[in-house]
Protein backbone atom coordinates (compact mmCIF):
# COMPACT_ATOMS: atom_id res chain seq x y z
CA UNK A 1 -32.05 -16.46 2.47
CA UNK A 2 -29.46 -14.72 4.62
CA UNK A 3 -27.03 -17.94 4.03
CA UNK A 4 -27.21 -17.19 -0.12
CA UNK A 5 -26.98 -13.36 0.30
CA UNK A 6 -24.04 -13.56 2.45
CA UNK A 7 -22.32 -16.47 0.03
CA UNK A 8 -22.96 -13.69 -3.02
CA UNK A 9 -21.47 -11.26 -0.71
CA UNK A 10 -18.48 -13.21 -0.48
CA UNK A 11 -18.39 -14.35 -4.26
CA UNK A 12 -18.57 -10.16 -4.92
CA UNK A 13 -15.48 -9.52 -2.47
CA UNK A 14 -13.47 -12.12 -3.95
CA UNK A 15 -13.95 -11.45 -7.61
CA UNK A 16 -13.17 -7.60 -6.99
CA UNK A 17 -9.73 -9.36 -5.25
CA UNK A 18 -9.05 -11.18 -7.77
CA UNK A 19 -9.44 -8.92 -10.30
CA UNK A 20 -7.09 -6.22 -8.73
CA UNK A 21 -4.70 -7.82 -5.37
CA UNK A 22 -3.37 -3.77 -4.57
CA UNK A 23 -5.70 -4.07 -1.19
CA UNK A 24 -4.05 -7.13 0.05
CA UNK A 25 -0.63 -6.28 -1.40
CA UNK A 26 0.39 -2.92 -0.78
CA UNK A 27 0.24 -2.97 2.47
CA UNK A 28 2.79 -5.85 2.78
CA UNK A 29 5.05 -4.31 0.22
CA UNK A 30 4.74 -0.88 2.23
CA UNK A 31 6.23 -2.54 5.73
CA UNK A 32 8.81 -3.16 3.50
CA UNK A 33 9.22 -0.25 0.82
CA UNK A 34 7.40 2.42 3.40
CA UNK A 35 10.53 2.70 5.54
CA UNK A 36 13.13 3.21 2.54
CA UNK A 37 10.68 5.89 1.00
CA UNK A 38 10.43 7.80 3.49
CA UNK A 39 14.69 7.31 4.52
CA UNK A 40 15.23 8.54 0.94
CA UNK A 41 13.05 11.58 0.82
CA UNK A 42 14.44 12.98 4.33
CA UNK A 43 17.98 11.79 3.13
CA UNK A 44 19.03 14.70 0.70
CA UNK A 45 16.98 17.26 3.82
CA UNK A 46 19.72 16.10 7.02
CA UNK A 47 16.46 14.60 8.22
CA UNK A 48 17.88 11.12 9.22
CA UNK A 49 20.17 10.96 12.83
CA UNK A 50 21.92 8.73 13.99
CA UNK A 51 21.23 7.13 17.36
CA UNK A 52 21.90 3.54 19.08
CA UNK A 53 20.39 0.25 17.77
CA UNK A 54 16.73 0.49 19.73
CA UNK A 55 16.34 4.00 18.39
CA UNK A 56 16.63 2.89 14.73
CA UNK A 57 14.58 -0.03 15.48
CA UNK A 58 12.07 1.73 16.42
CA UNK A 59 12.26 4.60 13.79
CA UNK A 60 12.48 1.62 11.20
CA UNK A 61 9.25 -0.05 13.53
CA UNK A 62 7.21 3.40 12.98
CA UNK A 63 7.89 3.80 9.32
CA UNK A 64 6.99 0.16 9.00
CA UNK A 65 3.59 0.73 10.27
CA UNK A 66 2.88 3.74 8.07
CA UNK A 67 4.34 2.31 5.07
CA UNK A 68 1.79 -0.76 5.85
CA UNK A 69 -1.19 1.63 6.53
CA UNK A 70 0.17 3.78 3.42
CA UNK A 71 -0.22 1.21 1.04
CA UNK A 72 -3.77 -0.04 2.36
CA UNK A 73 -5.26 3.33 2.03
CA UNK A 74 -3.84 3.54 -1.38
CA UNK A 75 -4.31 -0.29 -2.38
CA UNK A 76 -8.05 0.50 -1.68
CA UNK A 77 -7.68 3.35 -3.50
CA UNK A 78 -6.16 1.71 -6.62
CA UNK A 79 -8.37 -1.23 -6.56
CA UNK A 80 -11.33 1.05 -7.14
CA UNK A 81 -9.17 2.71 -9.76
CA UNK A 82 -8.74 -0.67 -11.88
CA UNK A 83 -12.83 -1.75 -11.38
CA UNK A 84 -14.01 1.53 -12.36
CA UNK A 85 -11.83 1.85 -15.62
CA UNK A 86 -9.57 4.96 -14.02
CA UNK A 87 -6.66 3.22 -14.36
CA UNK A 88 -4.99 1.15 -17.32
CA UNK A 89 -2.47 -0.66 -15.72
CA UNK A 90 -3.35 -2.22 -12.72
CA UNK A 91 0.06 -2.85 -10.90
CA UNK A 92 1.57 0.62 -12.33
CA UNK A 93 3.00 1.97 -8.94
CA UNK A 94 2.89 -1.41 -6.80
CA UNK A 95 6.25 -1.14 -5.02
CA UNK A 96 5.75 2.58 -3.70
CA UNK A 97 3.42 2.50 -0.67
CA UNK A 98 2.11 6.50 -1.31
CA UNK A 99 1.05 6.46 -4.70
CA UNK A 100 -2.05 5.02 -6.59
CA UNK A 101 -2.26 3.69 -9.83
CA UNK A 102 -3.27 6.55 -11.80
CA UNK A 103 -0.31 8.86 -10.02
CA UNK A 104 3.07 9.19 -12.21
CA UNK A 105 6.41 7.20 -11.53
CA UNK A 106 9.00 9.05 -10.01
């Protein structure tokens, strides 16, 4: 019995991933797109400074990591979105790390 449950379990999991990927996407997009966000929105403020190389690989590092745990947070969110009928278009704000599905474009 525990053998079936857990292989329903699994069946579940995978058709909720398959109908909507933003849980396993988003957060590799966001390592990506999370740093050049966040650069862009502190551009126009004076909020980026220059330093030497290990500095900005680290800034770039720490944005990295909250662009990745950005976009999981709202890939879950968004995947819920899609399976309970919230949102209409599943992939609407893939490439931006901060922002679900049912959230405008900027």
């Amino acid at each position: 019995m525990p053998s079936i449950r857990r292989a329903l379990a699994v069946l579940a999991v995978g058709g909720c991933l398959a109908q909507s990927g933003c849980t396993l996407a988003k957060p590799v997009v966001g390592v990506f797109t999370g740093p050049v966000v966040l650069l862009a929105s502190a551009a126009g403020s004076g909020g980026w400074c220059g330093g030497d190389g290990r500095a900005v690989l680290c800034v770039f590092a720490v944005l990295a990591a909250i662009g990745a745990g950005g976009g999981l947070c709202t890939g879950i969110v968004s995947d819920i979105q899609v399976l309970t009928g919230a949102a209409e278009e599943p992939c609407q704000n893939w490439w931006d790390p901060f922002r679900t599905n049912t959230m405008a474009r900027r």
